[in-house]
N, C-alpha and C. Protein backbone atom coordinates (compact mmCIF):
# COMPACT_ATOMS: atom_id res chain seq x y z
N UNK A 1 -1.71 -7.88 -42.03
CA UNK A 1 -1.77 -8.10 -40.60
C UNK A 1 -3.23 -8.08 -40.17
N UNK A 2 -3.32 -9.09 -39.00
CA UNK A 2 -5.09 -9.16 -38.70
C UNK A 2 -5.38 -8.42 -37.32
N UNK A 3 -6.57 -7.73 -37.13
CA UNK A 3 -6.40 -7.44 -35.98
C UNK A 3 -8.01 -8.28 -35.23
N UNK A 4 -8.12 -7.60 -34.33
CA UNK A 4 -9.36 -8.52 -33.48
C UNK A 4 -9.37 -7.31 -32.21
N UNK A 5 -11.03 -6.90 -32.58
CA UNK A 5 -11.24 -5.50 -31.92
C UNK A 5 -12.60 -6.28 -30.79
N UNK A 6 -12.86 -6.03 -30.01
CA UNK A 6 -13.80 -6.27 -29.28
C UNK A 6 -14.31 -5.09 -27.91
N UNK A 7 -15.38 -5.25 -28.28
CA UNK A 7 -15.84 -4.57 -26.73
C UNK A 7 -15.48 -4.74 -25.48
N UNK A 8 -15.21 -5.98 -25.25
CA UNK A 8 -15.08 -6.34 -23.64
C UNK A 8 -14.62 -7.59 -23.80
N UNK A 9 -13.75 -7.99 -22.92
CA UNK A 9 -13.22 -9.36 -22.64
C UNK A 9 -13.99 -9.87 -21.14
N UNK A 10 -14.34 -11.02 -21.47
CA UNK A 10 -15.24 -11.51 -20.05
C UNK A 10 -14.88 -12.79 -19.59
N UNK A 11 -13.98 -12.30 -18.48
CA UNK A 11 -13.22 -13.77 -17.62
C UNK A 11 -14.13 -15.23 -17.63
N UNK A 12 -12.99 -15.92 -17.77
CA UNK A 12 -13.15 -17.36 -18.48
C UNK A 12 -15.00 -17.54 -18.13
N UNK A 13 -15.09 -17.79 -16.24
CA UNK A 13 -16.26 -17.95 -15.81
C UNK A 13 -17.33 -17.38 -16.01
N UNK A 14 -17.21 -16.10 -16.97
CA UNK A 14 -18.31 -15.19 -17.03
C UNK A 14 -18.50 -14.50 -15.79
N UNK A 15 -19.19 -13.02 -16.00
CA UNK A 15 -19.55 -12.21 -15.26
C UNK A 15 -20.90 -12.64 -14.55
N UNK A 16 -21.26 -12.17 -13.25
CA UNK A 16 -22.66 -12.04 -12.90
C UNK A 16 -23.83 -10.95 -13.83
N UNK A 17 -24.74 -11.70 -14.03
CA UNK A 17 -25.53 -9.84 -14.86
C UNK A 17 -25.87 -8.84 -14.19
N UNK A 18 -25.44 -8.19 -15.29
CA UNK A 18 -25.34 -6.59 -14.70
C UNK A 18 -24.37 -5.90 -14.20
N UNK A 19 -23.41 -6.82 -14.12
CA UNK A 19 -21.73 -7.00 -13.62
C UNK A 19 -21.41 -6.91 -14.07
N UNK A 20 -19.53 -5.89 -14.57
CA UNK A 20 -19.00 -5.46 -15.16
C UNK A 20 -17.57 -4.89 -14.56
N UNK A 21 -17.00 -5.18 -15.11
CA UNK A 21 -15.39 -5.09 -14.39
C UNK A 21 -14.40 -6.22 -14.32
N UNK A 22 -13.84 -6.83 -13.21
CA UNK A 22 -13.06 -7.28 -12.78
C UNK A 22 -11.79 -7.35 -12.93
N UNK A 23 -10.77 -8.08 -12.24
CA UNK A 23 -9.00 -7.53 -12.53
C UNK A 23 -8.59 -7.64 -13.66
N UNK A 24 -8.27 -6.76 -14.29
CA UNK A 24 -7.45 -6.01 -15.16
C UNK A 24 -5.76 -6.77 -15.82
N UNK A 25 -5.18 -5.89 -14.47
CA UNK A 25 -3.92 -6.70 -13.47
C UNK A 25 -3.50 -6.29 -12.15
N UNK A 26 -2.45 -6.80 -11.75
CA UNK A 26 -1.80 -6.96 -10.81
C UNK A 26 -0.32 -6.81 -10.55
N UNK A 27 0.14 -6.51 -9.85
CA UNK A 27 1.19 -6.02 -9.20
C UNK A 27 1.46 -6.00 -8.49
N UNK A 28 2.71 -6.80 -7.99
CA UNK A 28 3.01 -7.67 -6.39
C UNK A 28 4.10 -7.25 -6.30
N UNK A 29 4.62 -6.84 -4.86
CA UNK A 29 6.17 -6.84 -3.95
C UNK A 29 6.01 -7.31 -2.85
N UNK A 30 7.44 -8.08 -2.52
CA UNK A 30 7.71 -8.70 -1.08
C UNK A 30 8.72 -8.09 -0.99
N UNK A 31 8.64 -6.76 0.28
CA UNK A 31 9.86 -6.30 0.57
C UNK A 31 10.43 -6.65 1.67
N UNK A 32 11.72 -7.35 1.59
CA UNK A 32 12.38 -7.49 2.84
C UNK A 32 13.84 -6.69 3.46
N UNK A 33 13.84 -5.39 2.49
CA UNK A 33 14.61 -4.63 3.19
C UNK A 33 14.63 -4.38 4.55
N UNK A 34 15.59 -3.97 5.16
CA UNK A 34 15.70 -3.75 6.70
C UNK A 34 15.97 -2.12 6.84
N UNK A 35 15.21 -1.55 7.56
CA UNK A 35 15.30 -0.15 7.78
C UNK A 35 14.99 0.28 9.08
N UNK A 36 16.15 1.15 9.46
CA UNK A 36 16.62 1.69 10.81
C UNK A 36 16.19 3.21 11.36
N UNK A 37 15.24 3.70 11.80
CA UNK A 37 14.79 5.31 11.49
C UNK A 37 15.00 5.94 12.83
N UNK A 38 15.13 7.06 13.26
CA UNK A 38 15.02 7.56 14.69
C UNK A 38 14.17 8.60 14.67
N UNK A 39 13.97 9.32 16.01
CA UNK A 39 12.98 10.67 16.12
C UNK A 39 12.91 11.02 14.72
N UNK A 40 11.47 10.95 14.05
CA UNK A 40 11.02 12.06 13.00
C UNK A 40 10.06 13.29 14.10
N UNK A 41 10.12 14.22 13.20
CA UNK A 41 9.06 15.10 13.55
C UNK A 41 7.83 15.09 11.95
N UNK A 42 8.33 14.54 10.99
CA UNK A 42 7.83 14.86 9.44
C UNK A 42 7.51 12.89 9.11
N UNK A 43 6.60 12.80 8.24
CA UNK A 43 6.60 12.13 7.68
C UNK A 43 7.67 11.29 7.24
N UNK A 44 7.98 9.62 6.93
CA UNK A 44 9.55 9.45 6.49
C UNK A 44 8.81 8.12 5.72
N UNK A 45 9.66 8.46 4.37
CA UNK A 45 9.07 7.07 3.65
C UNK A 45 9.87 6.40 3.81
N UNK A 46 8.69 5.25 3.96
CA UNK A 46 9.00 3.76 3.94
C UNK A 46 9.59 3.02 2.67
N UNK A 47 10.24 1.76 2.78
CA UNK A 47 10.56 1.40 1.11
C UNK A 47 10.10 0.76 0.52
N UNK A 48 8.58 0.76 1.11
CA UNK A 48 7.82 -0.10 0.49
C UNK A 48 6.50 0.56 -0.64
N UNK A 49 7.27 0.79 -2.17
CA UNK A 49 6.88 1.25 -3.01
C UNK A 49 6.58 0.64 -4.11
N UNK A 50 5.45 0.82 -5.11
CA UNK A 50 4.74 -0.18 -6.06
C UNK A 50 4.33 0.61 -7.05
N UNK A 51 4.84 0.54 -8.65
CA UNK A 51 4.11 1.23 -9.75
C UNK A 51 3.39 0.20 -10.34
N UNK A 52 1.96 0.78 -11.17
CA UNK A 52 1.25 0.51 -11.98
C UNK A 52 1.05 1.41 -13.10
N UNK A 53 0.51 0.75 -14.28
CA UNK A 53 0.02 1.72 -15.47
C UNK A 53 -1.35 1.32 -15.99
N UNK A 54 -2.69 1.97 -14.94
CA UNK A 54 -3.73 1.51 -15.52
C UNK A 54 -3.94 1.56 -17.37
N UNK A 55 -4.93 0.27 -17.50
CA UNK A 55 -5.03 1.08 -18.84
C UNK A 55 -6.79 1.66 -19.45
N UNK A 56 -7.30 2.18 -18.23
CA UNK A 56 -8.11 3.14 -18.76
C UNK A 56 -8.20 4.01 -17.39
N UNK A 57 -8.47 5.38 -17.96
CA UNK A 57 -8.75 6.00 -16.64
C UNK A 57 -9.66 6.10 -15.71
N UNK A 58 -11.23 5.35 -16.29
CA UNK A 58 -12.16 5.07 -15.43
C UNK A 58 -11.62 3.68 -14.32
N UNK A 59 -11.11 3.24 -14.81
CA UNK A 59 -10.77 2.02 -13.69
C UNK A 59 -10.27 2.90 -12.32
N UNK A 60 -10.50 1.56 -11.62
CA UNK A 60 -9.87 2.19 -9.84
C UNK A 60 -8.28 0.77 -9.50
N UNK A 61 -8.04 1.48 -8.74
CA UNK A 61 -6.96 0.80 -8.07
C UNK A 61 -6.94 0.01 -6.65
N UNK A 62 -7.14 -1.20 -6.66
CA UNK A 62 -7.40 -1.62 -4.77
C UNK A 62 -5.76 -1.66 -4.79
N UNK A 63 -5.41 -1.12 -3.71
CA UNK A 63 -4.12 -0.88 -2.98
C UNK A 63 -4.50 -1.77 -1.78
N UNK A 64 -3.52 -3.13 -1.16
CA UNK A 64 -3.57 -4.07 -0.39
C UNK A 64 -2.03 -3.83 0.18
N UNK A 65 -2.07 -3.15 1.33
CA UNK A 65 -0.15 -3.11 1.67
C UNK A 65 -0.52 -3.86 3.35
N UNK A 66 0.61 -4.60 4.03
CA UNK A 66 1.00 -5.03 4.76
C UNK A 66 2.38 -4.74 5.63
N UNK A 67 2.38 -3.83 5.84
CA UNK A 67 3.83 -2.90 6.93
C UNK A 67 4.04 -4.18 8.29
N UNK A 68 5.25 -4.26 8.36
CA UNK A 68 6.11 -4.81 9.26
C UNK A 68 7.04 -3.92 10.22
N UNK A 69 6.44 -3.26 11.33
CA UNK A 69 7.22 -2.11 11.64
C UNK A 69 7.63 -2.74 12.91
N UNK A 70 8.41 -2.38 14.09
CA UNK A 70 8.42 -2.54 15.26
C UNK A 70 9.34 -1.32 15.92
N UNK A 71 8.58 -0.84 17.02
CA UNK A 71 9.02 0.00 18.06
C UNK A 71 9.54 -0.16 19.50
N UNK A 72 10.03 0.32 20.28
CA UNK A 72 10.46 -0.11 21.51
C UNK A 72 8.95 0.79 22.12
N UNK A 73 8.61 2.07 22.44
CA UNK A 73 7.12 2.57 23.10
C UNK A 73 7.04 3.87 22.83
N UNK A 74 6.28 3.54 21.48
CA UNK A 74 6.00 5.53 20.84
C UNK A 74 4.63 4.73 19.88
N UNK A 75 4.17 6.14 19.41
CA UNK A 75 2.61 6.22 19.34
C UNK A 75 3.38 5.90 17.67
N UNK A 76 2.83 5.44 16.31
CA UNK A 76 3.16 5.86 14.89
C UNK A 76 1.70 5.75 13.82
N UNK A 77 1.76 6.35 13.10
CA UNK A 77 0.87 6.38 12.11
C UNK A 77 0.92 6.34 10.89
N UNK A 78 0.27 5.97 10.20
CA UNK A 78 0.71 5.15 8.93
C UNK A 78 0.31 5.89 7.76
N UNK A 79 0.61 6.17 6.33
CA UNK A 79 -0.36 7.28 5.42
C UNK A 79 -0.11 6.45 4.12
N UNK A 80 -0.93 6.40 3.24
CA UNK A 80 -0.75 6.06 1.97
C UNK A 80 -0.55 7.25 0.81
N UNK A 81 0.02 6.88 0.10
CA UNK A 81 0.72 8.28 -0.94
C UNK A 81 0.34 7.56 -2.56
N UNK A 82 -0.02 8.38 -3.19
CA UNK A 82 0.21 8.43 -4.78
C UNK A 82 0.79 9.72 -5.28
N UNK A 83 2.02 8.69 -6.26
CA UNK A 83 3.49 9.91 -5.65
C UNK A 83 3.69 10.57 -5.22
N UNK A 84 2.91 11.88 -4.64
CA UNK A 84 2.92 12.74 -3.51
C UNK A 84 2.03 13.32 -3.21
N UNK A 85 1.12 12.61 -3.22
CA UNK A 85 -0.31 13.16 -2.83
C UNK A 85 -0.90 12.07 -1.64
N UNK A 86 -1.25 12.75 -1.06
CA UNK A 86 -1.43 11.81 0.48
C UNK A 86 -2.95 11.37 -0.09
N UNK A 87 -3.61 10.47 0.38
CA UNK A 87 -4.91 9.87 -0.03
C UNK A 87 -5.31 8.70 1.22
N UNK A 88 -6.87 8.70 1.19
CA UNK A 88 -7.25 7.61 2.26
C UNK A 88 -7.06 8.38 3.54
N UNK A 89 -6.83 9.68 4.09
CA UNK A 89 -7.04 10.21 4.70
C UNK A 89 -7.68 11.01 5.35
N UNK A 90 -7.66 11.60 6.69
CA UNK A 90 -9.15 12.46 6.48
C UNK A 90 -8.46 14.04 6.77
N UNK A 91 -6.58 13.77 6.69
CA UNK A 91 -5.86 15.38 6.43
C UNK A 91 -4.91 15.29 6.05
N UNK A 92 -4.18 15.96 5.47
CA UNK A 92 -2.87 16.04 5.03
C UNK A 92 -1.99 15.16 5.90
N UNK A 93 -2.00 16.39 7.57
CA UNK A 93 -1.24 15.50 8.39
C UNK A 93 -1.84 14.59 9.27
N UNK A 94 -3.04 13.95 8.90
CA UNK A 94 -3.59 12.55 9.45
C UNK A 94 -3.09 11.35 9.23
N UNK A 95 -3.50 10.18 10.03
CA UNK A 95 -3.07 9.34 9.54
C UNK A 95 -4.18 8.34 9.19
N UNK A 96 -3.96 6.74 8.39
CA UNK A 96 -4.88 6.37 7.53
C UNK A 96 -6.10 6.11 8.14
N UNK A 97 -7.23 6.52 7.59
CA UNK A 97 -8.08 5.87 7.67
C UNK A 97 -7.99 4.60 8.22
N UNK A 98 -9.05 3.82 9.18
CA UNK A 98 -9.11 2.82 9.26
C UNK A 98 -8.41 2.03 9.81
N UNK A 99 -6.88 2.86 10.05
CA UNK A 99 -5.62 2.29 10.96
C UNK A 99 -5.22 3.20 12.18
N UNK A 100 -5.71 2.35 12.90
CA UNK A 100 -5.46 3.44 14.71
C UNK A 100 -3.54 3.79 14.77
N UNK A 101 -3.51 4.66 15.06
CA UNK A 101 -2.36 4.66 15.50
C UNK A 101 -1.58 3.60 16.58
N UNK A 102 -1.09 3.10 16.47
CA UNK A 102 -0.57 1.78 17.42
C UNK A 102 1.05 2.49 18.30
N UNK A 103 0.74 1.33 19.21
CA UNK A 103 2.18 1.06 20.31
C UNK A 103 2.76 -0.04 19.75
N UNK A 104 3.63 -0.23 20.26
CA UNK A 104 4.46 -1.72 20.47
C UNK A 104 5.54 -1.52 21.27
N UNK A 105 4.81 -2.30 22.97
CA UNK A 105 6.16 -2.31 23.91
C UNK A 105 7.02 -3.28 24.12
N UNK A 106 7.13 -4.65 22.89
CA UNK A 106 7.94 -5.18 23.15
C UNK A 106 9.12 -5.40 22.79
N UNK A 107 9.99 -5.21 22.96
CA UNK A 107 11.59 -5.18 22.35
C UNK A 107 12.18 -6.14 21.69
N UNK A 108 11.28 -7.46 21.50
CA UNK A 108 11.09 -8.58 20.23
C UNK A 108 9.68 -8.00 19.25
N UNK A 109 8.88 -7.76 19.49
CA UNK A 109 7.26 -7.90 19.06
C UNK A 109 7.37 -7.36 17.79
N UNK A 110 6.62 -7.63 16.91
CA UNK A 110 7.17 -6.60 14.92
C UNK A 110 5.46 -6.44 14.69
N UNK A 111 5.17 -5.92 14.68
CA UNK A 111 3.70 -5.04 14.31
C UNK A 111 3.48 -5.39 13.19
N UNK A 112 2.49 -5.96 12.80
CA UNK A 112 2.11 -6.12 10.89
C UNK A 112 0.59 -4.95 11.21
N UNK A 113 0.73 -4.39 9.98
CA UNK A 113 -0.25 -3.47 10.09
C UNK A 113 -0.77 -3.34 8.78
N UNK A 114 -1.91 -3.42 8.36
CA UNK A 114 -2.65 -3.28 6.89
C UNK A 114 -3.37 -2.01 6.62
N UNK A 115 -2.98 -1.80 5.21
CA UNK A 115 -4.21 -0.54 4.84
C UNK A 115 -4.47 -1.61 3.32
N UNK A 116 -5.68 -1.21 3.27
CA UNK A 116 -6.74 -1.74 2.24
C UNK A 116 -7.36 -0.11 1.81
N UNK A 117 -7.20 0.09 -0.07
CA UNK A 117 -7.67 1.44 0.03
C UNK A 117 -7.98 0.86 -1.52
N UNK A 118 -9.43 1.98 -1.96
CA UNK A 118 -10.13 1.82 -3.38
C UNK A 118 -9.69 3.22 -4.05
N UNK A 119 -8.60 3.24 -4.86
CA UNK A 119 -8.26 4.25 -5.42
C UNK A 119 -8.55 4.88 -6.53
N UNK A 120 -8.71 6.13 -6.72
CA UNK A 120 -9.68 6.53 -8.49
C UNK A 120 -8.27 7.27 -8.62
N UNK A 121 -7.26 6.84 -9.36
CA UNK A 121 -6.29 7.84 -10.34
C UNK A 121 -6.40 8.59 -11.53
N UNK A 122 -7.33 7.94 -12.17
CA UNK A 122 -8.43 8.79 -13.26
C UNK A 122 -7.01 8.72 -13.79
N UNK A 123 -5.81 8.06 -14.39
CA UNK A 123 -5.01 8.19 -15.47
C UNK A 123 -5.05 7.02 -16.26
N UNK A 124 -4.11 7.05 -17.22
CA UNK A 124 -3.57 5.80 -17.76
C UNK A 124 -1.86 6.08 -18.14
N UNK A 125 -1.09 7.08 -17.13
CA UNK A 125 0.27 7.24 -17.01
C UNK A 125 0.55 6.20 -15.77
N UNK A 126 1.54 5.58 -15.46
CA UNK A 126 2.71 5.05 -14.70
C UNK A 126 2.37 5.87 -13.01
N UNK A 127 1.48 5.07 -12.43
CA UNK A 127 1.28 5.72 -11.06
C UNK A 127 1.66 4.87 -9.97
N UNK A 128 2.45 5.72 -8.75
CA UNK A 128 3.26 4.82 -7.94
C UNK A 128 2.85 5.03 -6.51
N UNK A 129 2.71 4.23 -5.70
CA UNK A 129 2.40 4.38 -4.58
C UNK A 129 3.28 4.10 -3.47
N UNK A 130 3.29 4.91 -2.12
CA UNK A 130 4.25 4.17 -1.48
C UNK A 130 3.91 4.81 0.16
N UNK A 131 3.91 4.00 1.08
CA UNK A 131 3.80 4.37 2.54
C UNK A 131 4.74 4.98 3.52
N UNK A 132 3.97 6.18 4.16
CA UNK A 132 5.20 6.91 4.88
C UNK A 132 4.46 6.68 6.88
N UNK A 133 5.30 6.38 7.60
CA UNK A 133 5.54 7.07 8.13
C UNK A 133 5.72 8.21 9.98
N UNK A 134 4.91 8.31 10.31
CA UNK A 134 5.32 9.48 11.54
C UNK A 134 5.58 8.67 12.88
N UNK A 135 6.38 9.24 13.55
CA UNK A 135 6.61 9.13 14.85
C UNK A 135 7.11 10.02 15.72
N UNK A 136 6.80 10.11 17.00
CA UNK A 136 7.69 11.00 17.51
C UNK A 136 8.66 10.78 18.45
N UNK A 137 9.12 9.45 19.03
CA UNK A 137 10.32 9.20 19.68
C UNK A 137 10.20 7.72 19.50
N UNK A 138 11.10 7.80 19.88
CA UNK A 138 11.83 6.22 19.95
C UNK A 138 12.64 5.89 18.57
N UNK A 139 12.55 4.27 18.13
CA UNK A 139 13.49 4.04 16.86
C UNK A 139 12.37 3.13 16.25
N UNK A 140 12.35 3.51 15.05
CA UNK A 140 11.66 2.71 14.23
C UNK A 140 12.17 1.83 13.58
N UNK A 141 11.77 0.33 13.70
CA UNK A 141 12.63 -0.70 12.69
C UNK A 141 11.65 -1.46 11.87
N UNK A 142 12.03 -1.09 10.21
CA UNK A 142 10.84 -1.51 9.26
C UNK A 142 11.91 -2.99 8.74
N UNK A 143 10.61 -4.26 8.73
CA UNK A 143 10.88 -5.60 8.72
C UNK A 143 11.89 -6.13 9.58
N UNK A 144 11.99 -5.73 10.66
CA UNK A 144 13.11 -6.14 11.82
C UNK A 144 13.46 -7.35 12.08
N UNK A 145 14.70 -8.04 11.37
CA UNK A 145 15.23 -9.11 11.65
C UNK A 145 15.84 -9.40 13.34
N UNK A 146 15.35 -10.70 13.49
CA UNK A 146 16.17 -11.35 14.66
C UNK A 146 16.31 -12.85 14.70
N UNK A 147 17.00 -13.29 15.64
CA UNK A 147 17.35 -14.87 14.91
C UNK A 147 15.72 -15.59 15.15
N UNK A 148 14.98 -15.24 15.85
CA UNK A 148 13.80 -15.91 15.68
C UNK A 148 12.83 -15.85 14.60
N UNK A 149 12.84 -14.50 13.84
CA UNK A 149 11.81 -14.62 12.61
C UNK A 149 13.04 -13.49 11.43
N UNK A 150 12.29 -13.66 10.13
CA UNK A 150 12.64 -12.68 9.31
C UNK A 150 11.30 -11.72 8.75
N UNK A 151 11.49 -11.04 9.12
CA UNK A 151 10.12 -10.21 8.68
C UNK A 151 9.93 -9.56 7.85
N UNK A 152 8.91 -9.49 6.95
CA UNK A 152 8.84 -8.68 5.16
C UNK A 152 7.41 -7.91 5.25
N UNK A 153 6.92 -6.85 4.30
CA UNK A 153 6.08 -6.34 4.13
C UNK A 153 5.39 -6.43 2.91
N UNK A 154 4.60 -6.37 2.31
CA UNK A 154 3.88 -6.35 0.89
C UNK A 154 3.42 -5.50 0.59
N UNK A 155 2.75 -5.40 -0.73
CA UNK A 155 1.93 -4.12 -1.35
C UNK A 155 1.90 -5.11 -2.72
N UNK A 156 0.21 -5.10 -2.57
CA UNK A 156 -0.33 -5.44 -3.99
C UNK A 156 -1.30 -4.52 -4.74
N UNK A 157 -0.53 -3.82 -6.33
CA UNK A 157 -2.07 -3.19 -6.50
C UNK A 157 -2.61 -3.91 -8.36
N UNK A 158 -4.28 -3.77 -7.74
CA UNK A 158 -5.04 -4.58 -8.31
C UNK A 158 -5.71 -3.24 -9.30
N UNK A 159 -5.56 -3.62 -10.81
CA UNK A 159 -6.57 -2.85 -11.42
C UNK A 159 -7.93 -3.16 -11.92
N UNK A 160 -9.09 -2.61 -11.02
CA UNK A 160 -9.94 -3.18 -11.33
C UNK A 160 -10.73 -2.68 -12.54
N UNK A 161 -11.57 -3.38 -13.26
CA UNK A 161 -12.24 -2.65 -14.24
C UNK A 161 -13.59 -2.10 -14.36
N UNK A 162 -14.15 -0.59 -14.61
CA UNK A 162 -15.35 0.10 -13.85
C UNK A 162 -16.54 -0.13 -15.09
């Protein structure tokens, strides 16, 4: 049997010099489940969840998610998780970085909301990510169908190489 050992593989186009990395792989979902939530006081996950298995532990993870939520008029906030570790935050019970907490007063209107996050998992085990979450009144409806649109959410994660 033959094998073929190399240092580095370098995408078709070549690297820039001094440059080093690029995607690894990838990992895509289009979720179009429909989900119905009422008053939380706690965090409530969403079902929009994505595993990867880097394969070195210096690599990082870009996490690209796209939430489809809609509310009738309550404040919500959004958190990113690796399996249960909150991350991209600036507290436990904060919410993400970079994403204001939002309204939505219209009783058609569906909120798309993005978090973009550069993740260091430092493994090479099966790591899963998934978005939760808070509100404090009203009803939450994740990808809310009506006869005018169908609405879905995403989550792509990218392994990049360090």
């Amino acid at each position: 049997m033959s094998q073929l050992k190399v240092d580095s593989i370098v995408p078709r186009g070549g690297l820039p010099s001094s440059a080093s990395g690029g995607i690894i792989q990838q990992k895509f979902v289009n979720d179009t489940t429909t989900f119905t939530a009422t008053t939380h006081s706690s965090f409530l996950d969403l079902p929009l969840t994505l595993s990867i298995t880097p394969q070195s532990s210096s690599n990082k993870i870009l996490v690209t998610a796209n939430i489809t939520i809609q509310f009738g008029t309550t404040i919500f906030v959004l958190r990113l998780l690796r399996g249960s570790t909150n991350i991209g935050t600036t507290s436990e019970t904060g919410g993400f970085q970079g994403i204001t907490a939002g309204t939505q007063n219209s009783s058609r209107g569906a909120s798309p909301n993005t978090i973009v996050f550069l993740d260091s998992p430092s493994t090479t085990s099966s790591t899963t990510y998934k978005i939760q979450c808070l509100f404090q009144s009203g009803t939450l409806q994740y990808n809310r169908r009506d006869t005018d649109f169908r609405a879905c959410s995403q989550m792509l994660l990218q392994e990049v190489g360090m």
